[in-house]
Protein backbone atom coordinates (compact mmCIF):
# COMPACT_ATOMS: atom_id res chain seq x y z
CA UNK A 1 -11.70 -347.94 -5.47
CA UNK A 2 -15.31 -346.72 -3.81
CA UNK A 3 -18.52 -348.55 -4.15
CA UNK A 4 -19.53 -345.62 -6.28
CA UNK A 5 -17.29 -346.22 -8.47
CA UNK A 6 -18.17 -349.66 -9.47
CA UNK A 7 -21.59 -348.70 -9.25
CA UNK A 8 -21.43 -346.33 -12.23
CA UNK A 9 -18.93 -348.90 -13.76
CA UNK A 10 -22.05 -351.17 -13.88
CA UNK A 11 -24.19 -348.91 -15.28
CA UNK A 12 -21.77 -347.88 -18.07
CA UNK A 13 -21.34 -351.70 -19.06
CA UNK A 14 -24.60 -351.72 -19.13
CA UNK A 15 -25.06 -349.24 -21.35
CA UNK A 16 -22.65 -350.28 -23.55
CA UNK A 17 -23.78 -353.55 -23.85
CA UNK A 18 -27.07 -352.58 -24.58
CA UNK A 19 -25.60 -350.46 -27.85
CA UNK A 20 -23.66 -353.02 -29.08
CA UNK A 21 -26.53 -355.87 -28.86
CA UNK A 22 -28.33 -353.14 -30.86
CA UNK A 23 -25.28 -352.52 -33.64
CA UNK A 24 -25.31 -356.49 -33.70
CA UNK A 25 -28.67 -356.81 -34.48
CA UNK A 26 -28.45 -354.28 -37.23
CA UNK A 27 -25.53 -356.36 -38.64
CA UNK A 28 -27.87 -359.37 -38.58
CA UNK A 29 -30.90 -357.53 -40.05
CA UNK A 30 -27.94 -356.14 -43.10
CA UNK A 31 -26.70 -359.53 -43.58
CA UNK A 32 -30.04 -360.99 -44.04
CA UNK A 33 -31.29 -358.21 -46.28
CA UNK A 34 -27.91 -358.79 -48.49
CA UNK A 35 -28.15 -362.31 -49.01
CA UNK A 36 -31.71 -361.76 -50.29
CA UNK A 37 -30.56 -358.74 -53.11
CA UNK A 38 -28.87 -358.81 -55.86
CA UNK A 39 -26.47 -356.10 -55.27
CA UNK A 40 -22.91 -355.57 -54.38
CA UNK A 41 -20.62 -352.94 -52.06
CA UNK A 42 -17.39 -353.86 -52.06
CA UNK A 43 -16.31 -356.63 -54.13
CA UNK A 44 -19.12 -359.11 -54.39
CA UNK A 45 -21.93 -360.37 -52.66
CA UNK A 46 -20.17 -363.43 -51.20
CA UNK A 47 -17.47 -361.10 -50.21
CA UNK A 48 -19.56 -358.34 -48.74
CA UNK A 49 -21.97 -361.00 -46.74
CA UNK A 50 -18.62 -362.79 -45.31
CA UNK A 51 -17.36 -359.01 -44.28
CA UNK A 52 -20.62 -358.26 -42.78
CA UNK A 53 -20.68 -361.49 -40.83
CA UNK A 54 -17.24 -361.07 -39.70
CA UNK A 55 -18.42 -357.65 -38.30
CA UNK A 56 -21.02 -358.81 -36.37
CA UNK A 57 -18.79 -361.75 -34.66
CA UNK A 58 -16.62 -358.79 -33.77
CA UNK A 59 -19.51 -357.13 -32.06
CA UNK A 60 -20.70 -360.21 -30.59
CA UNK A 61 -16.70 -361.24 -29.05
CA UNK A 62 -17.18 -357.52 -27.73
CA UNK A 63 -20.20 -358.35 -26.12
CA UNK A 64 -18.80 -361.19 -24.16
CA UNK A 65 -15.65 -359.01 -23.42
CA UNK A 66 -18.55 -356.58 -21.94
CA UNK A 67 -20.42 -359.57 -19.89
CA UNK A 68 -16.26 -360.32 -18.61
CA UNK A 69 -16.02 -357.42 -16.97
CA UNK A 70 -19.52 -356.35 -15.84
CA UNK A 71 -19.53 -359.97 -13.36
CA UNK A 72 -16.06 -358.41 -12.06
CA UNK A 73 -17.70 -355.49 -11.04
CA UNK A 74 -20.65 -357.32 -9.78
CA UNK A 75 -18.44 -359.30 -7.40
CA UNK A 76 -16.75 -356.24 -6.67
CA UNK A 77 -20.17 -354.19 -5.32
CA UNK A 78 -21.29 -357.58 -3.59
CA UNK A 79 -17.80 -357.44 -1.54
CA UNK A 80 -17.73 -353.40 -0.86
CA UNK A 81 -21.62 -352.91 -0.29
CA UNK A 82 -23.59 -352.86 3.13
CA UNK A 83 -26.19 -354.23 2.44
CA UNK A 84 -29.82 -352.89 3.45
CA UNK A 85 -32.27 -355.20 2.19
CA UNK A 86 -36.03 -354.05 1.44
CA UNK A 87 -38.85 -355.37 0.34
CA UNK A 88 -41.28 -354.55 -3.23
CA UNK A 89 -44.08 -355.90 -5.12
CA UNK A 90 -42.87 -355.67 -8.96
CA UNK A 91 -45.92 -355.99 -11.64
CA UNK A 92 -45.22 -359.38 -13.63
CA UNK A 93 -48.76 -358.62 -15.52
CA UNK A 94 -51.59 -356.57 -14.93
CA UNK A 95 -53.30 -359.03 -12.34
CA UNK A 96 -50.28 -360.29 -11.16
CA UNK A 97 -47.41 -359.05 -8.77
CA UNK A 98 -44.55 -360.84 -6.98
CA UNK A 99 -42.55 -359.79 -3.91
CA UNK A 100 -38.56 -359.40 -4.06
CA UNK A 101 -36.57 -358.52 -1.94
CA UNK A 102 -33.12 -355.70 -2.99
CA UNK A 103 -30.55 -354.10 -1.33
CA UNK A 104 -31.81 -350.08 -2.07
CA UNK A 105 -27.55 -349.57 -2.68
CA UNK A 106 -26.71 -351.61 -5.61
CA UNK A 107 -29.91 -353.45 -6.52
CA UNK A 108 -28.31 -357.04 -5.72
CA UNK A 109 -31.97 -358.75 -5.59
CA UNK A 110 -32.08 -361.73 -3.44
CA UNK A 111 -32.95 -364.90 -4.99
């Protein structure tokens, strides 16, 4: 497979990711909102907060399922990628910058 292809494979992951640290923060935000009501939605309050709970761990296993794959195709750009390293200033605040230096292919940053 190209270097293209695990290039958009990266971005992908990291778009799901992104989506499902959002759905598991909703989850969170639900759960906390339904252990402070007194209402039900399925059975009983207990019931619903343990489903809701059990939802969210579901999101969160898919998460690291997500993080799995997206250091596979990180080791897989660093192998098929030439390499041509440049230097930036990136903004940390408004009076302060810092210098990195990236390869302008993949964005591998150098430490």
């Amino acid at each position: 497979m190209s270097i293209d292809y695990f290039l958009q494979s990266k971005n992908i992951y990291k778009n799901i990711e992104f989506h499902l640290k959002d759905i598991s923060n909703l989850y969170e935000e639900f759960i906390e909102l339904t252990e402070t009501e007194e209402i039900t939605f399925k059975y009983n309050k207990e019931d619903d907060i343990i489903f809701l709970k059990k939802t969210k761990e579901e999101y969160d296993e898919k998460i690291k399922q997500i993080h799995f794959f997206k250091d596979y195709v990180n080791k897989k750009i660093a192998e098929l990628c030439n390499h041509e390293f440049v230097n930036d200033l990136i903004d940390i605040s408004p009076d302060k910058s810092k210098e990195i230096e990236y390869c302008s292919h993949c964005e591998y940053t150098k430490s």
